[in-house]
N, C-alpha and C. Protein backbone atom coordinates (compact mmCIF):
# COMPACT_ATOMS: atom_id res chain seq x y z
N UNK A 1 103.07 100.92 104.22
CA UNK A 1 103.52 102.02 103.40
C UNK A 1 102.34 102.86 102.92
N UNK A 2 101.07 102.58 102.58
CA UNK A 2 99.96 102.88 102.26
C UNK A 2 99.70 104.09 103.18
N UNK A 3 99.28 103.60 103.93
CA UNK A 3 99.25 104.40 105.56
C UNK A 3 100.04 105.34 106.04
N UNK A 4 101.33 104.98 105.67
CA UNK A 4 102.05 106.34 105.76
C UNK A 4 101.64 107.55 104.53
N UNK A 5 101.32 106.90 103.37
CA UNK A 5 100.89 108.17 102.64
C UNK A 5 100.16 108.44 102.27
N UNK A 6 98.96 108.03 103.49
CA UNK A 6 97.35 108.55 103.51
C UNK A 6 96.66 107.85 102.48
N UNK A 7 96.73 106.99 102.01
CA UNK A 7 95.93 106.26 101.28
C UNK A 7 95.66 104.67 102.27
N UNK A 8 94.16 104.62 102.11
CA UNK A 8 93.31 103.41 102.45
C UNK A 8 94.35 101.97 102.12
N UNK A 9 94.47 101.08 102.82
CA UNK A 9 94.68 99.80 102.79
C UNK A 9 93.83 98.94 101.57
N UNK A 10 92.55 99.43 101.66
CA UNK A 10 91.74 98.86 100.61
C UNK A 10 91.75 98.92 99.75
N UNK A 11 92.78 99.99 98.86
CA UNK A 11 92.66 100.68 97.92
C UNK A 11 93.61 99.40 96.96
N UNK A 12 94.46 98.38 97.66
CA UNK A 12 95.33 97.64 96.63
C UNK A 12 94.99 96.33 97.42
N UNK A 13 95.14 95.54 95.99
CA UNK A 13 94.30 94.27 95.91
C UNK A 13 95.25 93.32 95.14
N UNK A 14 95.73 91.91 96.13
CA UNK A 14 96.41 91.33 94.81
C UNK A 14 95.21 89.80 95.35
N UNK A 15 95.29 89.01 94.01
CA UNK A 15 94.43 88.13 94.01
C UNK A 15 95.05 87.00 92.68
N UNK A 16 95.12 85.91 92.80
CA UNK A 16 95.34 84.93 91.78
C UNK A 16 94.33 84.18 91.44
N UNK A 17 94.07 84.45 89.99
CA UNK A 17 92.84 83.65 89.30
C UNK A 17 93.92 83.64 88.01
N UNK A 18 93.31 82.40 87.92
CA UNK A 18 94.13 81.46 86.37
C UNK A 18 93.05 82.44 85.05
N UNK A 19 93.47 81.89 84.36
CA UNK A 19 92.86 82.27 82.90
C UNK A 19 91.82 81.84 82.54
N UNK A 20 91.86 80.35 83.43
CA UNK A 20 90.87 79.48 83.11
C UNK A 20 89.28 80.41 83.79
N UNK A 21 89.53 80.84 84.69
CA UNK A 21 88.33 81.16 85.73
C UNK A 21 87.81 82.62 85.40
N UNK A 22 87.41 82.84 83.92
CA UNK A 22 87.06 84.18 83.62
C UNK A 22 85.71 84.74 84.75
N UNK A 23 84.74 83.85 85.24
CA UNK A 23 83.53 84.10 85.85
C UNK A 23 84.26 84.76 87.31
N UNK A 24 85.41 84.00 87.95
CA UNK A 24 85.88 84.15 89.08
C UNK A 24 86.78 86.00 89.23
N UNK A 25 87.24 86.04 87.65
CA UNK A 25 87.89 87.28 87.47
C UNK A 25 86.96 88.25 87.70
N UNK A 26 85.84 88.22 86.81
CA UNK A 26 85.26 89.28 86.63
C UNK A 26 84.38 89.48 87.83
N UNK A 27 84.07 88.45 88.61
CA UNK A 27 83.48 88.61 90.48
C UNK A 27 84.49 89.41 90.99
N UNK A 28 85.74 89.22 90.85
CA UNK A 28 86.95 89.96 92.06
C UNK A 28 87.29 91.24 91.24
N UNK A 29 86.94 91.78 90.18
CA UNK A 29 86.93 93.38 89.51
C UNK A 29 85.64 93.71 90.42
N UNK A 30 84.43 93.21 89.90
CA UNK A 30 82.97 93.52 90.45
C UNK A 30 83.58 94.19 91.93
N UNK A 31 83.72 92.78 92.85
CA UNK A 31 83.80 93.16 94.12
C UNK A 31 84.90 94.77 94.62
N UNK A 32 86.05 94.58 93.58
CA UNK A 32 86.94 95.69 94.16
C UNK A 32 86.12 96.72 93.51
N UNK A 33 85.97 97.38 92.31
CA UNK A 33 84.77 98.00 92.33
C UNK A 33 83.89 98.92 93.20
N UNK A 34 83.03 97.95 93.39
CA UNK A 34 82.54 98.49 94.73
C UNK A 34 82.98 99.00 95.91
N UNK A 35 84.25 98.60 96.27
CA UNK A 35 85.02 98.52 97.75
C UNK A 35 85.62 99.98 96.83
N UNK A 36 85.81 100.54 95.93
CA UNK A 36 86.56 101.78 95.31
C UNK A 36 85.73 102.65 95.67
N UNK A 37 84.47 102.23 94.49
CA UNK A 37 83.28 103.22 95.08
C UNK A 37 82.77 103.25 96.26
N UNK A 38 82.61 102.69 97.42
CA UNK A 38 82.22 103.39 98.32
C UNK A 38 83.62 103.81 99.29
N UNK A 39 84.85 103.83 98.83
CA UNK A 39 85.67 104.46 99.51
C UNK A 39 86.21 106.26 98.98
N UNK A 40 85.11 105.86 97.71
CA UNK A 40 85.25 107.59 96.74
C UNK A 40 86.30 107.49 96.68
N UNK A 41 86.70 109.25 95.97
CA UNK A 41 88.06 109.71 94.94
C UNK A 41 89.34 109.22 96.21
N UNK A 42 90.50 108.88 95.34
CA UNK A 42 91.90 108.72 96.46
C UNK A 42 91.97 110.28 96.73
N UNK A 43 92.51 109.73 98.19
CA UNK A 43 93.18 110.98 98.80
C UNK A 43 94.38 111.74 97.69
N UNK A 44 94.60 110.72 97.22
CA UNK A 44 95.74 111.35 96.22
C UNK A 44 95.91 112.89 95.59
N UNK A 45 94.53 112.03 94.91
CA UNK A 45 93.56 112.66 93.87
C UNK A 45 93.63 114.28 94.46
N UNK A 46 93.34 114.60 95.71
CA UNK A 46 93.09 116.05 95.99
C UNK A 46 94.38 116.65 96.14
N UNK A 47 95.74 115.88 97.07
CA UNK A 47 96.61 116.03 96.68
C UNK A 47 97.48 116.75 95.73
N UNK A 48 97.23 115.83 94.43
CA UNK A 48 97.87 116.23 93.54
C UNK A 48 97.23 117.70 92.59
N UNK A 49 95.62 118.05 92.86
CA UNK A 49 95.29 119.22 92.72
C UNK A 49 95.66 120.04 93.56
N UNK A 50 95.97 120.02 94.80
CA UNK A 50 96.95 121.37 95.37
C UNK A 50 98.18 121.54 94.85
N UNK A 51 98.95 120.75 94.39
CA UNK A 51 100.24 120.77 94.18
C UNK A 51 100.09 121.27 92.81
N UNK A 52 99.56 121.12 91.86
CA UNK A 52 99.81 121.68 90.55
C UNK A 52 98.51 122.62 90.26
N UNK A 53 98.14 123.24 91.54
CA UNK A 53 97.34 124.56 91.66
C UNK A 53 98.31 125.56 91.52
């Protein structure tokens, strides 16, 4: 579904970490993070500035 509306696969992330594993949480924010920033702004994003241009 992603793909059909031009947005990256990478862009959504599901992952299970308990409560217990705060060190493990804050590695898998870190990591997506990064995988955001070097995929830059969503396609969305420009999108939705033409449309309410």
């Amino acid at each position: 579904m992603l793909d059909f509306c031009g947005v990256e696969k990478e862009r959504l992330r599901a992952s299970w970490v308990s409560s217990a594993e705060a060190p493990e949480f804050i590695d898998e924010i870190n990591d997506f993070i990064g995988v955001l920033k070097k995929l830059g702004p969503s396609p969305l994003k420009k999108e939705l500035s033409q449309i309410v241009a």
